[in-house]
PDB file of N, CA and C in Angstrom:
ATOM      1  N   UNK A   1       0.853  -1.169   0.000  1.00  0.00           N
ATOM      2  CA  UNK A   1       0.000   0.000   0.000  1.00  0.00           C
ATOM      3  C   UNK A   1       0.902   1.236   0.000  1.00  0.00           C
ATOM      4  N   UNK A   2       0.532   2.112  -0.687  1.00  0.00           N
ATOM      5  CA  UNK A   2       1.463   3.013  -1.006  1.00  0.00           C
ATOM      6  C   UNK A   2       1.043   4.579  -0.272  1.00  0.00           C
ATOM      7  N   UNK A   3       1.820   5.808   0.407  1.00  0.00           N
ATOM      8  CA  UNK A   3       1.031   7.026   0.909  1.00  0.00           C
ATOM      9  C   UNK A   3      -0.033   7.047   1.442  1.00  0.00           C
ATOM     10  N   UNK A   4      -0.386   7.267  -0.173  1.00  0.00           N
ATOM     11  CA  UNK A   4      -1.460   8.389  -0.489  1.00  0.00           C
ATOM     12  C   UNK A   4      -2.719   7.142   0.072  1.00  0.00           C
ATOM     13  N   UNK A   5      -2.744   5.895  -0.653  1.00  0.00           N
ATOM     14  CA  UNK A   5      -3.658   4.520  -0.059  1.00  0.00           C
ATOM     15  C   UNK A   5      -3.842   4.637   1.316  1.00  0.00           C
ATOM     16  N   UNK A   6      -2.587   4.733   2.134  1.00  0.00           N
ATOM     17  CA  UNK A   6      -2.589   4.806   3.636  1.00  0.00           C
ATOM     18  C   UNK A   6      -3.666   5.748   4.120  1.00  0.00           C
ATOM     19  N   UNK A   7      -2.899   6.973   3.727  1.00  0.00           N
ATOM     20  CA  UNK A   7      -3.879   7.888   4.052  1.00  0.00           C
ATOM     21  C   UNK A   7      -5.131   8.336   3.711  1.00  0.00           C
ATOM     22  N   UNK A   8      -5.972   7.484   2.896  1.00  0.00           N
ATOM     23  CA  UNK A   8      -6.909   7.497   2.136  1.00  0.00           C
ATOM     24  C   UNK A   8      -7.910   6.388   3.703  1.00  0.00           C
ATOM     25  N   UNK A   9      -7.409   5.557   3.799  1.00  0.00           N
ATOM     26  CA  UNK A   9      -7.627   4.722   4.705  1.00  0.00           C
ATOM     27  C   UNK A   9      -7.992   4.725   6.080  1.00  0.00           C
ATOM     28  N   UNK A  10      -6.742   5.524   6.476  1.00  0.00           N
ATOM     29  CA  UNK A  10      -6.949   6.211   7.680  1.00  0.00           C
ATOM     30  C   UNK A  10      -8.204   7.473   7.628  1.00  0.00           C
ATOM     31  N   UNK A  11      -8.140   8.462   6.684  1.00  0.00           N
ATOM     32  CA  UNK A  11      -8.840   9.512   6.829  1.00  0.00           C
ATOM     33  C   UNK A  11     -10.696   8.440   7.031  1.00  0.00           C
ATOM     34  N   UNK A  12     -10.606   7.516   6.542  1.00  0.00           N
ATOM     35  CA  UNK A  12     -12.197   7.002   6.313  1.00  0.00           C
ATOM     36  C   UNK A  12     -11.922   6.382   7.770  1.00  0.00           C
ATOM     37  N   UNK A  13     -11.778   5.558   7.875  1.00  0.00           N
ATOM     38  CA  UNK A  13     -11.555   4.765   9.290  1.00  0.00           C
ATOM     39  C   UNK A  13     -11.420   5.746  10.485  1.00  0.00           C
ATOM     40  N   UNK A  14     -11.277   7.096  10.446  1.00  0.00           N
ATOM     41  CA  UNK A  14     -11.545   7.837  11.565  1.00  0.00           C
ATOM     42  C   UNK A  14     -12.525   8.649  11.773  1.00  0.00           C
ATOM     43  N   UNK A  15     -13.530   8.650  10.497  1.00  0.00           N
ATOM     44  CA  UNK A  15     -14.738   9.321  10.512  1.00  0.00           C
ATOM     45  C   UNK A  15     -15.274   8.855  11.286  1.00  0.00           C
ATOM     46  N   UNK A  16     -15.999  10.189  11.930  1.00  0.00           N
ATOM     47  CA  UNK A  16     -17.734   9.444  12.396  1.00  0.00           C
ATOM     48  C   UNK A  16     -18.886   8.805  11.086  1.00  0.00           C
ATOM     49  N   UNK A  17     -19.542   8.312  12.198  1.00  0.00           N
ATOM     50  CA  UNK A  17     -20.585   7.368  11.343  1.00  0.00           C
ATOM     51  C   UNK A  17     -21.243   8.424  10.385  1.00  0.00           C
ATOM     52  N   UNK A  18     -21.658   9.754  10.945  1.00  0.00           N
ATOM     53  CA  UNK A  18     -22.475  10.606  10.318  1.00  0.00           C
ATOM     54  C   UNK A  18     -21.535  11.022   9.195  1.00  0.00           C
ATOM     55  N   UNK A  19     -20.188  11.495   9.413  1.00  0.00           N
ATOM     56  CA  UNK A  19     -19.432  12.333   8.314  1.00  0.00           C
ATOM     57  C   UNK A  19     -19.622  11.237   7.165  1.00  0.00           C
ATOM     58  N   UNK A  20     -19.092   9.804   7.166  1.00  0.00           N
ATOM     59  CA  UNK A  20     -19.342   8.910   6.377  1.00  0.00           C
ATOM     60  C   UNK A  20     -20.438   9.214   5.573  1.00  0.00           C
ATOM     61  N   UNK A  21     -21.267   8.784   6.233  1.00  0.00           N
ATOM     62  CA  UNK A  21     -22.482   8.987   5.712  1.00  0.00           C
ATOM     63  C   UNK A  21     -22.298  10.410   4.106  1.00  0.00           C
ATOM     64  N   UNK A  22     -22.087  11.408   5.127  1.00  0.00           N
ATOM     65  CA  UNK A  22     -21.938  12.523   4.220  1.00  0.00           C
ATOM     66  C   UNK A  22     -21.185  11.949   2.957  1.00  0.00           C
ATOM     67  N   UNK A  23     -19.829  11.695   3.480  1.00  0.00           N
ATOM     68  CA  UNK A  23     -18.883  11.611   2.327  1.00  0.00           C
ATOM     69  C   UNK A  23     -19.875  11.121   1.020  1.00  0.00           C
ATOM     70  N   UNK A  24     -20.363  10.089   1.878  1.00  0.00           N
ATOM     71  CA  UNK A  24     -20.737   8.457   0.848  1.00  0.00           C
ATOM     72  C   UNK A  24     -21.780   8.950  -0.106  1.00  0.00           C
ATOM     73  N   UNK A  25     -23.044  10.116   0.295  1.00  0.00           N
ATOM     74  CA  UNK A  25     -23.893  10.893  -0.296  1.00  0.00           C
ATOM     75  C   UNK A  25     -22.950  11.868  -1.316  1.00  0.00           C
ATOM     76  N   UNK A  26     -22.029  12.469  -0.672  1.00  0.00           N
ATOM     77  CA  UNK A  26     -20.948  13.223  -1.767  1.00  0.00           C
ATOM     78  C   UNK A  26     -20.400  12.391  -2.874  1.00  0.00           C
ATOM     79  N   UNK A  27     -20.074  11.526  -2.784  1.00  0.00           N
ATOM     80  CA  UNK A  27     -19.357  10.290  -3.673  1.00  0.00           C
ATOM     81  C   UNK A  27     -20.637  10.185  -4.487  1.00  0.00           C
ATOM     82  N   UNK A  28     -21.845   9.605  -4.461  1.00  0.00           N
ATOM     83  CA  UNK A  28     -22.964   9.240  -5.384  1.00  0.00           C
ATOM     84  C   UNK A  28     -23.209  10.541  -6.142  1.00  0.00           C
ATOM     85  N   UNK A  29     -23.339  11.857  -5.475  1.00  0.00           N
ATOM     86  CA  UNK A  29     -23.999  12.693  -6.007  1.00  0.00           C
ATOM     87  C   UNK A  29     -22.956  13.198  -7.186  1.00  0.00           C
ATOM     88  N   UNK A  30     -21.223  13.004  -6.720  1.00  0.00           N
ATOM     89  CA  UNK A  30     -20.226  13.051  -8.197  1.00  0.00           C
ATOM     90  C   UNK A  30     -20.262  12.504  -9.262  1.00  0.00           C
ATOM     91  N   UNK A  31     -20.674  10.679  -8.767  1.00  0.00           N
ATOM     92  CA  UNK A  31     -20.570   9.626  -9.624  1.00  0.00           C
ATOM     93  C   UNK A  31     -22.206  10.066 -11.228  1.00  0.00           C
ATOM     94  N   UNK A  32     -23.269  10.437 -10.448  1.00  0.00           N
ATOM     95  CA  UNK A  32     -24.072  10.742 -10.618  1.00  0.00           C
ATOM     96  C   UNK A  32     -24.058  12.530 -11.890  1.00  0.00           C
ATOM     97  N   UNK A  33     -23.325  13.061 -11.432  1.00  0.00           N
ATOM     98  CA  UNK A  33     -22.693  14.379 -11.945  1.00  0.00           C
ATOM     99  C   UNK A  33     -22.392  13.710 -13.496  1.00  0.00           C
ATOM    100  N   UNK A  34     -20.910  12.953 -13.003  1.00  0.00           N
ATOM    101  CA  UNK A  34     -20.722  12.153 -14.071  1.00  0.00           C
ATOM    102  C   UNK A  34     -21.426  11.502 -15.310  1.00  0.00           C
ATOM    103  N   UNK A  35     -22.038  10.963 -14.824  1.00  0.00           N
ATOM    104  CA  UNK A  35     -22.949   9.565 -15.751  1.00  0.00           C
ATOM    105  C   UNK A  35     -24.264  11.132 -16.344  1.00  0.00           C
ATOM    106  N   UNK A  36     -24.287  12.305 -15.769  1.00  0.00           N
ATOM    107  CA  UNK A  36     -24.674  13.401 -16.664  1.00  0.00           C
ATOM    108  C   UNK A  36     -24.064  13.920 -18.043  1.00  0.00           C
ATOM    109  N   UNK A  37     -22.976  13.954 -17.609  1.00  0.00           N
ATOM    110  CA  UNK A  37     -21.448  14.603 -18.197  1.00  0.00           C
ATOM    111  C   UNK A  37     -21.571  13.325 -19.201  1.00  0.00           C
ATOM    112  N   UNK A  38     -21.366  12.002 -18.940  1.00  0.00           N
ATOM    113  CA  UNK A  38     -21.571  10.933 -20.195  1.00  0.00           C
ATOM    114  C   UNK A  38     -22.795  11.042 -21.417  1.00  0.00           C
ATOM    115  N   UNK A  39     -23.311  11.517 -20.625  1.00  0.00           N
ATOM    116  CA  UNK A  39     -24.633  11.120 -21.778  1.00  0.00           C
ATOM    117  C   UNK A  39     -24.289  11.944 -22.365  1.00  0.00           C
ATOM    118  N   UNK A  40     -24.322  13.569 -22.162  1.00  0.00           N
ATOM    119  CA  UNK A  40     -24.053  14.596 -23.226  1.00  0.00           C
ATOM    120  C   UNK A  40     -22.750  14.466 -24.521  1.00  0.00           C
ATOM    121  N   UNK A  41     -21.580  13.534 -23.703  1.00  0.00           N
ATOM    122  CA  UNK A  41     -20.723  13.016 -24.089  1.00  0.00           C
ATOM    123  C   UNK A  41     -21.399  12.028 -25.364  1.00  0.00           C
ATOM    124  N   UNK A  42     -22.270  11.432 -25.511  1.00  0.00           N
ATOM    125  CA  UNK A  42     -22.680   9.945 -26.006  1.00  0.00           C
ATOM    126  C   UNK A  42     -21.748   8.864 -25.640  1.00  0.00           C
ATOM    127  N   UNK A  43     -21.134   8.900 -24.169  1.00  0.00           N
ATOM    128  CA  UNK A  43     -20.288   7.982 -23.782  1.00  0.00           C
ATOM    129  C   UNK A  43     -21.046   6.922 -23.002  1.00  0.00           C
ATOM    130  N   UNK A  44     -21.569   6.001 -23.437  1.00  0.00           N
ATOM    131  CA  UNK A  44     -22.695   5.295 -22.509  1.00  0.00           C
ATOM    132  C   UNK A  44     -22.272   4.423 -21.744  1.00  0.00           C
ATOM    133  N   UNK A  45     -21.129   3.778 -22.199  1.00  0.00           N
ATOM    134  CA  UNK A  45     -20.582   2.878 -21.120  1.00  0.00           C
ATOM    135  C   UNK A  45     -20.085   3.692 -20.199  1.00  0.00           C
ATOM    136  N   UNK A  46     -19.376   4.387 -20.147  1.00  0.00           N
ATOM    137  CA  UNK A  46     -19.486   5.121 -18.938  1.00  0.00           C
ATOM    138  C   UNK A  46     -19.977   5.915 -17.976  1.00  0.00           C
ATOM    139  N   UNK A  47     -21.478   6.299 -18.331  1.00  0.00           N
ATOM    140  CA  UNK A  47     -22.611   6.607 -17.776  1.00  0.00           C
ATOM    141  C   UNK A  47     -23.044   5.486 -16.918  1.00  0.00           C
ATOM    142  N   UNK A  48     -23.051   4.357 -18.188  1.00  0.00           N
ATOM    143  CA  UNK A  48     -23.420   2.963 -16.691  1.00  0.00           C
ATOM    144  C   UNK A  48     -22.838   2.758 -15.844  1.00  0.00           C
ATOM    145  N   UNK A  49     -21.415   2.869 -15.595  1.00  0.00           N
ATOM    146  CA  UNK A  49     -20.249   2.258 -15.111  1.00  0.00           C
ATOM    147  C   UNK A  49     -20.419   3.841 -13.652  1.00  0.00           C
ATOM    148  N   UNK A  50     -20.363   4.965 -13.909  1.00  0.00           N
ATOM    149  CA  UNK A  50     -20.574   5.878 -12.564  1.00  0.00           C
ATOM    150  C   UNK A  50     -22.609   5.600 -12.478  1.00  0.00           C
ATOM    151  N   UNK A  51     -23.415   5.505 -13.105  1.00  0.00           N
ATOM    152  CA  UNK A  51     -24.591   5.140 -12.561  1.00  0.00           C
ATOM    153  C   UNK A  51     -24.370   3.736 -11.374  1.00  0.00           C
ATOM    154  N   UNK A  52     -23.713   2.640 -12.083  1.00  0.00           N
ATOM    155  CA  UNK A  52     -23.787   1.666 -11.315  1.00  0.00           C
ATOM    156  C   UNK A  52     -22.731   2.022 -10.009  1.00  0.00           C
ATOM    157  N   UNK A  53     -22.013   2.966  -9.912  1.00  0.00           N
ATOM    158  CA  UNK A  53     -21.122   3.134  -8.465  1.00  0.00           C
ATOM    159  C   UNK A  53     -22.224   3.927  -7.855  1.00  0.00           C
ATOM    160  N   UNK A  54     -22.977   4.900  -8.098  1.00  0.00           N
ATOM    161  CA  UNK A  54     -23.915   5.223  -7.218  1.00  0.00           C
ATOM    162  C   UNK A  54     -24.889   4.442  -6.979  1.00  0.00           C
ATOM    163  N   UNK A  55     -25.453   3.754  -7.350  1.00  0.00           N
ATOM    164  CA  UNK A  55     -26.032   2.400  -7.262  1.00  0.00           C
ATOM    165  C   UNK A  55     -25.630   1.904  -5.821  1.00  0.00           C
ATOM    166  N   UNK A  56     -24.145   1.068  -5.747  1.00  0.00           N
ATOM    167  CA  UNK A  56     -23.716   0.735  -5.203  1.00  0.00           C
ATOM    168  C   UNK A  56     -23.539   1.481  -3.584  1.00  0.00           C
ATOM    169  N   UNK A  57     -23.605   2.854  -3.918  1.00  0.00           N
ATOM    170  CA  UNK A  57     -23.454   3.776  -2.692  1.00  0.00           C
ATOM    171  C   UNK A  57     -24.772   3.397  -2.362  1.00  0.00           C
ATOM    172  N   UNK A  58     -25.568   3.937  -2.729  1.00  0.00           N
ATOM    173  CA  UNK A  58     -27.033   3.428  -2.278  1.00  0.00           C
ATOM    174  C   UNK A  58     -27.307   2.204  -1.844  1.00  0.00           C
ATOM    175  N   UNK A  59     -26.849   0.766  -2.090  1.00  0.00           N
ATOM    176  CA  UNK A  59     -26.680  -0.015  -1.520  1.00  0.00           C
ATOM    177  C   UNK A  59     -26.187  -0.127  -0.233  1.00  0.00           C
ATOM    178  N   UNK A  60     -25.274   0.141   0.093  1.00  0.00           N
ATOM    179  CA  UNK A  60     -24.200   0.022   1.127  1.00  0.00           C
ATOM    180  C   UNK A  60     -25.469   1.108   1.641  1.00  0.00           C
ATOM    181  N   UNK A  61     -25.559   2.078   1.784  1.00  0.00           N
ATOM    182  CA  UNK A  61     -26.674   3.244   2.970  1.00  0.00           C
ATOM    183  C   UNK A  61     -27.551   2.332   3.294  1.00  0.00           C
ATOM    184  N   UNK A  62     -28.410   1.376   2.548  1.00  0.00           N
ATOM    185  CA  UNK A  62     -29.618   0.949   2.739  1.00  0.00           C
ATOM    186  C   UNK A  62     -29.045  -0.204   3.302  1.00  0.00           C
ATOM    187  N   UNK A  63     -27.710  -1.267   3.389  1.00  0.00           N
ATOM    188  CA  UNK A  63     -27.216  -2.012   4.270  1.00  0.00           C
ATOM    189  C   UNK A  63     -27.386  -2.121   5.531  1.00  0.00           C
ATOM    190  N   UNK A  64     -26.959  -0.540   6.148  1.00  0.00           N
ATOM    191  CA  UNK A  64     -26.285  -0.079   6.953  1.00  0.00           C
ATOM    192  C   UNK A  64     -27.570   0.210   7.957  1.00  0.00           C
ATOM    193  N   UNK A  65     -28.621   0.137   7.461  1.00  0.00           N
ATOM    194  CA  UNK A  65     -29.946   1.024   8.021  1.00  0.00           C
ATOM    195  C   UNK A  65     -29.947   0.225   9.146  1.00  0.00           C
ATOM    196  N   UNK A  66     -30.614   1.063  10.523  1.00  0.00           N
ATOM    197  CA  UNK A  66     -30.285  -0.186  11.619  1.00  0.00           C
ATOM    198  C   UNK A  66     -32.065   0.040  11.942  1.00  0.00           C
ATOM    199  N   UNK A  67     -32.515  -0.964  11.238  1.00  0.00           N
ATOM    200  CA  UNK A  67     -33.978  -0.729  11.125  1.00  0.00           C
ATOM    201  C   UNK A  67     -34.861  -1.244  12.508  1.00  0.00           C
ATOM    202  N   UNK A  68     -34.486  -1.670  13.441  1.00  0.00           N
ATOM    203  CA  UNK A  68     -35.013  -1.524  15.022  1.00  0.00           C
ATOM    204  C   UNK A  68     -34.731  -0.460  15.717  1.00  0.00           C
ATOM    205  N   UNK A  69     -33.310   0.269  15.658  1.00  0.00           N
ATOM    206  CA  UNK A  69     -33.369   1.575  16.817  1.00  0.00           C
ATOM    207  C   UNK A  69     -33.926   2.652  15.689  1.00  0.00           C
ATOM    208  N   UNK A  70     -33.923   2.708  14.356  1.00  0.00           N
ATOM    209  CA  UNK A  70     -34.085   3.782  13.431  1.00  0.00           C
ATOM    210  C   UNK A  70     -35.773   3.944  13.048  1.00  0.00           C
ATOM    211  N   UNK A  71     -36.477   3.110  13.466  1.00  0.00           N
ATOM    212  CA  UNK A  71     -37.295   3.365  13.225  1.00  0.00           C
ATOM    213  C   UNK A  71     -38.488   3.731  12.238  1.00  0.00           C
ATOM    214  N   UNK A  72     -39.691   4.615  12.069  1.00  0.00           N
ATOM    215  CA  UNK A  72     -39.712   5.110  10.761  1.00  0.00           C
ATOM    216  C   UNK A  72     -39.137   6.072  10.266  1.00  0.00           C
ATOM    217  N   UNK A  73     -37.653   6.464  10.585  1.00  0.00           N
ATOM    218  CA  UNK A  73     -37.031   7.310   9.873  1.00  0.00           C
ATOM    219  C   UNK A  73     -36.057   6.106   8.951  1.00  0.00           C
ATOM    220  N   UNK A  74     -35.922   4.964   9.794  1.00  0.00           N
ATOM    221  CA  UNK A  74     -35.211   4.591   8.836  1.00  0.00           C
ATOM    222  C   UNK A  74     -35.672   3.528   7.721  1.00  0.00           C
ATOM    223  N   UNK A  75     -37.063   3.357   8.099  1.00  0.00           N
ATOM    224  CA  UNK A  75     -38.409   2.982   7.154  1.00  0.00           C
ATOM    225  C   UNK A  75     -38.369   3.472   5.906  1.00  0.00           C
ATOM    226  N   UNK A  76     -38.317   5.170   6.222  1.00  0.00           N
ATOM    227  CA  UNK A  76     -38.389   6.255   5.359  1.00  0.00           C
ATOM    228  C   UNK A  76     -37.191   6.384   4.328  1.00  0.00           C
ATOM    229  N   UNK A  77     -35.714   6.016   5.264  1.00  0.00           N
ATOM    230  CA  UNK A  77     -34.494   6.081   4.063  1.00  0.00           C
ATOM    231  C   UNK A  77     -34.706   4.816   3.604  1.00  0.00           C
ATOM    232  N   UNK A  78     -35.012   3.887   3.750  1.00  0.00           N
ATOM    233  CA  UNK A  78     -34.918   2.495   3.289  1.00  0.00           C
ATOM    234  C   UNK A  78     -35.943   2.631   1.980  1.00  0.00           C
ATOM    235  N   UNK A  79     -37.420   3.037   1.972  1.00  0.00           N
ATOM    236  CA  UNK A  79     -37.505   3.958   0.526  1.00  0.00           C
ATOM    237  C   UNK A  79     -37.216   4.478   0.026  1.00  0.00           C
ATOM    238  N   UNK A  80     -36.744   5.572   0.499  1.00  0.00           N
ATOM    239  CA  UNK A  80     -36.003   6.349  -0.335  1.00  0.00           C
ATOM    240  C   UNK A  80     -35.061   5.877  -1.378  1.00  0.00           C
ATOM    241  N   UNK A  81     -33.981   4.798  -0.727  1.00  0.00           N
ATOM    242  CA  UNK A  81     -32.678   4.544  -1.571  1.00  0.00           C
ATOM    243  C   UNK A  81     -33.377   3.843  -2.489  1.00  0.00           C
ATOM    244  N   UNK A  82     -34.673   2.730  -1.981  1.00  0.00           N
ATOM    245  CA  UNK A  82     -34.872   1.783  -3.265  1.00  0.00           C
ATOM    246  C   UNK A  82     -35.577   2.055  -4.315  1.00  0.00           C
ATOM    247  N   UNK A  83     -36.063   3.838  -3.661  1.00  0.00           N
ATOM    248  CA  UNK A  83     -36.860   4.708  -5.280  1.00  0.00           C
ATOM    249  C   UNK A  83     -35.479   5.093  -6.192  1.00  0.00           C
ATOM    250  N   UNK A  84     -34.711   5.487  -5.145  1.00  0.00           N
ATOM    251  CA  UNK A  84     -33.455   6.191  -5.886  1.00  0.00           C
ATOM    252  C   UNK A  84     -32.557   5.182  -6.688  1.00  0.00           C
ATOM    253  N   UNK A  85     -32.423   4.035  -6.681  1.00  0.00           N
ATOM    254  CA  UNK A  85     -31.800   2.841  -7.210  1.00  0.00           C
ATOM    255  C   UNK A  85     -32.664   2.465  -8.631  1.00  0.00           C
ATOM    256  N   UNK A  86     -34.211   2.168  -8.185  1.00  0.00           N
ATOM    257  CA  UNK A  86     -34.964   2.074  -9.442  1.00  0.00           C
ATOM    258  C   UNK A  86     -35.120   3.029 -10.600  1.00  0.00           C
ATOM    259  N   UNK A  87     -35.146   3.899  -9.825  1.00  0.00           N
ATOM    260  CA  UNK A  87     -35.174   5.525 -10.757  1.00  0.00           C
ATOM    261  C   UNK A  87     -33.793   5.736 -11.391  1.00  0.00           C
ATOM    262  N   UNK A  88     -32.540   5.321 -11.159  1.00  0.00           N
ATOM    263  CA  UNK A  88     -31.293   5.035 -11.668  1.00  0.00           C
ATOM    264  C   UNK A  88     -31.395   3.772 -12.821  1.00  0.00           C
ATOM    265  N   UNK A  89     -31.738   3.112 -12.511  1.00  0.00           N
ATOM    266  CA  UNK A  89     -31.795   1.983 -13.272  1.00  0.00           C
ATOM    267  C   UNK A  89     -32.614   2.409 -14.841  1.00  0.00           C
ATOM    268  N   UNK A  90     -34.127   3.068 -14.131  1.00  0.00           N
ATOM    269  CA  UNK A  90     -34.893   3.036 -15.628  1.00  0.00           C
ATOM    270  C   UNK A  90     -33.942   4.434 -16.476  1.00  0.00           C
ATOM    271  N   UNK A  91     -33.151   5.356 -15.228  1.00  0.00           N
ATOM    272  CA  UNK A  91     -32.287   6.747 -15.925  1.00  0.00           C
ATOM    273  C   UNK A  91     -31.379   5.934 -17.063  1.00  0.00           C
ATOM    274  N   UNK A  92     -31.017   4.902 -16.554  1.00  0.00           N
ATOM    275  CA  UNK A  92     -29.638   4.336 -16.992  1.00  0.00           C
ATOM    276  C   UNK A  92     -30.280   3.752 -18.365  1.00  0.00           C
ATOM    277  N   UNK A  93     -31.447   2.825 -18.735  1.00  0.00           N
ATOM    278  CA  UNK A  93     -32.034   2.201 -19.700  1.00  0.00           C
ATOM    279  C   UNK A  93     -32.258   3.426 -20.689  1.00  0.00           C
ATOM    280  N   UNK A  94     -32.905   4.245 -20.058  1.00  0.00           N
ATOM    281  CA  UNK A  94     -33.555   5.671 -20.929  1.00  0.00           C
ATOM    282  C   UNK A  94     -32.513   6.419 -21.383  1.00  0.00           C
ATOM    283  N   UNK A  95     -31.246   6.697 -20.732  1.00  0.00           N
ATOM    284  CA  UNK A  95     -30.236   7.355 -21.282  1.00  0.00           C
ATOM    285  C   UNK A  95     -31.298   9.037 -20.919  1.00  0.00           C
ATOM    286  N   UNK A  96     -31.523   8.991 -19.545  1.00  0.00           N
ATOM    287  CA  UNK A  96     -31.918  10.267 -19.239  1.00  0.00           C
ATOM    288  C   UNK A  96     -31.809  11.129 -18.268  1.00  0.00           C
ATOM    289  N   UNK A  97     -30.819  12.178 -18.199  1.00  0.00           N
ATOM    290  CA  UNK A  97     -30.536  13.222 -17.170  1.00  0.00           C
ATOM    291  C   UNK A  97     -31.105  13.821 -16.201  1.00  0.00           C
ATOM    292  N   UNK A  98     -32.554  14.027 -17.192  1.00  0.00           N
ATOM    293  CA  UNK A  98     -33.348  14.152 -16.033  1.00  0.00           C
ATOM    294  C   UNK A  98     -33.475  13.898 -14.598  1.00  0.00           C
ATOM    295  N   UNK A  99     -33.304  12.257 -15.242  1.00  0.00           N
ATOM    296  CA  UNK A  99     -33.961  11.254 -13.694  1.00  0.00           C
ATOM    297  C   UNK A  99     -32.598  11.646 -12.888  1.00  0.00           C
ATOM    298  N   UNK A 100     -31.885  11.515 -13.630  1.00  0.00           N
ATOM    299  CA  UNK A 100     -30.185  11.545 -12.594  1.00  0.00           C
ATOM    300  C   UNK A 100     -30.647  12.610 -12.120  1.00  0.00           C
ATOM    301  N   UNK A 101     -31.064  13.865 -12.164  1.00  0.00           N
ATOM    302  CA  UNK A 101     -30.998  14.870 -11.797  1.00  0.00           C
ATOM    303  C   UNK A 101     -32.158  15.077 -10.448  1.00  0.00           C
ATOM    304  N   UNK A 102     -32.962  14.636 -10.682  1.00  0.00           N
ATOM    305  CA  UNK A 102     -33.747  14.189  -9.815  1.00  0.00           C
ATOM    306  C   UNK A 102     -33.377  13.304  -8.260  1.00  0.00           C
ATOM    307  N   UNK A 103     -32.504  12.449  -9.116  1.00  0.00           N
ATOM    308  CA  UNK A 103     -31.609  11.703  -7.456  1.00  0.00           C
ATOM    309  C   UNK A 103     -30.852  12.263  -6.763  1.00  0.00           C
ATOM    310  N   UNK A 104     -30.098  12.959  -7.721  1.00  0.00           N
ATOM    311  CA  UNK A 104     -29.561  14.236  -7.354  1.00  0.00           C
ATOM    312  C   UNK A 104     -30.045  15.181  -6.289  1.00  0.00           C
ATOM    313  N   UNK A 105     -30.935  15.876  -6.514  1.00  0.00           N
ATOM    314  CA  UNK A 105     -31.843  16.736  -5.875  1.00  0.00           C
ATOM    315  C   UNK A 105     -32.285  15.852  -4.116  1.00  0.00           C
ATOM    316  N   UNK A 106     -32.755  14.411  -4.409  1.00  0.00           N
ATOM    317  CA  UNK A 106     -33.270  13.913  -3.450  1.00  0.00           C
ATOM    318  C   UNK A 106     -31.534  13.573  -2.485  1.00  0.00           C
ATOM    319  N   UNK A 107     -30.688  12.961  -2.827  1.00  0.00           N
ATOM    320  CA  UNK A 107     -29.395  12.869  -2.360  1.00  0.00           C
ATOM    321  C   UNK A 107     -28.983  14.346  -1.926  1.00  0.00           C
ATOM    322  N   UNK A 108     -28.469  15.364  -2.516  1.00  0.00           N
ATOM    323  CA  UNK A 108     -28.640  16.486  -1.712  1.00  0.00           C
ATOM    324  C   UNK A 108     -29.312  17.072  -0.591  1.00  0.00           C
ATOM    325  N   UNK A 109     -30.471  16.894  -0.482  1.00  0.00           N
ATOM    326  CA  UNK A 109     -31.563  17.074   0.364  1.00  0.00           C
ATOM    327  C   UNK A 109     -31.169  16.326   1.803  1.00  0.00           C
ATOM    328  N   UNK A 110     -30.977  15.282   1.310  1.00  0.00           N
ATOM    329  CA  UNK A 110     -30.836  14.109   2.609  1.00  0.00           C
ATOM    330  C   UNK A 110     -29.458  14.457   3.049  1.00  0.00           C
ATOM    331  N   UNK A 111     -28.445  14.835   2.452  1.00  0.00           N
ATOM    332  CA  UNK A 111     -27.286  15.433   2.468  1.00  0.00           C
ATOM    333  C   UNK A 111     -26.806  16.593   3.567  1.00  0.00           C
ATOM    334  N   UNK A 112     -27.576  17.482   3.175  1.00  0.00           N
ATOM    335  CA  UNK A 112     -28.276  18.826   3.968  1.00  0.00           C
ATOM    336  C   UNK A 112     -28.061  18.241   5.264  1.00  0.00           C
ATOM    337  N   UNK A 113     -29.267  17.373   5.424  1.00  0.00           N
ATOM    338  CA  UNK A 113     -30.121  17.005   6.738  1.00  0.00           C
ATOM    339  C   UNK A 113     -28.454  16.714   7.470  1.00  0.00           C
ATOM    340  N   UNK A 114     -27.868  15.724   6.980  1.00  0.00           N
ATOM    341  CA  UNK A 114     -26.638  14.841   7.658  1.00  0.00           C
ATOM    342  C   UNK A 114     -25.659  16.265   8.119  1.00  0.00           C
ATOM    343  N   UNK A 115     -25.623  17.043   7.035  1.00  0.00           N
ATOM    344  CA  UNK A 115     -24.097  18.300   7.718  1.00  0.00           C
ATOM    345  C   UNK A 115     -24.517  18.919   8.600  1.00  0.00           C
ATOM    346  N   UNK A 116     -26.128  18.722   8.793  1.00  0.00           N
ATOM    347  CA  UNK A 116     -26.128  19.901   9.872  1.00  0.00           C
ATOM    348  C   UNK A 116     -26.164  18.702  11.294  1.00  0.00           C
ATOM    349  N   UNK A 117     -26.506  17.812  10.975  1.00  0.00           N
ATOM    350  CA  UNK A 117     -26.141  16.776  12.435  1.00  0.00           C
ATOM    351  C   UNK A 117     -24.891  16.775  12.547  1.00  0.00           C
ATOM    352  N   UNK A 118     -23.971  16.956  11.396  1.00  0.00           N
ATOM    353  CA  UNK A 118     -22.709  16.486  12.146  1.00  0.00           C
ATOM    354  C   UNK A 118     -21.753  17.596  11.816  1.00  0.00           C
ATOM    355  N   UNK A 119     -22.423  18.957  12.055  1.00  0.00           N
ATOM    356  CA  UNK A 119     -21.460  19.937  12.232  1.00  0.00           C
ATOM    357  C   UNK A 119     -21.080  20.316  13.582  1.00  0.00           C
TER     358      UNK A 119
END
């Protein structure tokens, strides 16, 4: 493992649960940026390829949900991600910005909510 790996490592492994969180919403909402930036491109494999890493972020959140102490809030994200995953999926078939833009909007939002808990 080389530096920059190390320290890539360490910086995640010392977050709080909440900053994570943040990051991990920051990471989708780039990947997501991206797979915008592709389509206009007509680069489609690579629209799928950052659609499917936000995908994946969304996965891992909806993993993580600790759905006995969380309650219906975490009822509530546990829809959320699996509108935001489907709505990626039909974005990704359609080749449409829109929808990305839309997850976007909803990932931001929820985003919001997290910086101000963990400022």
């Amino acid at each position: 493992m080389n530096g920059f790996e190390t320290y890539q490592e360490t910086a995640v492994s010392t977050q709080s649960r909440g900053r994570l969180i943040v990051m991990l919403y920051d990471g989708a909402v780039r990947f997501l940026r991206q797979a915008i930036a592709d389509i206009e491109r007509c680069d489609y494999a690579a629209k799928g390829r950052h659609i499917a890493k936000a995908q994946d972020i969304l996965f891992e959140l909806n993993t993580v949900l600790d759905m006995e102490r969380g309650g219906e809030i975490a009822q509530n994200l546990r829809s959320l991600y699996h509108f935001m995953h489907k709505h990626l999926t039909d974005a990704n078939a359609q080749k449409d910005p829109q929808m990305i833009r839309e997850v976007i909007g909803i990932l931001e939002e929820l985003n919001q909510g997290w910086r101000a808990i963990t400022a």
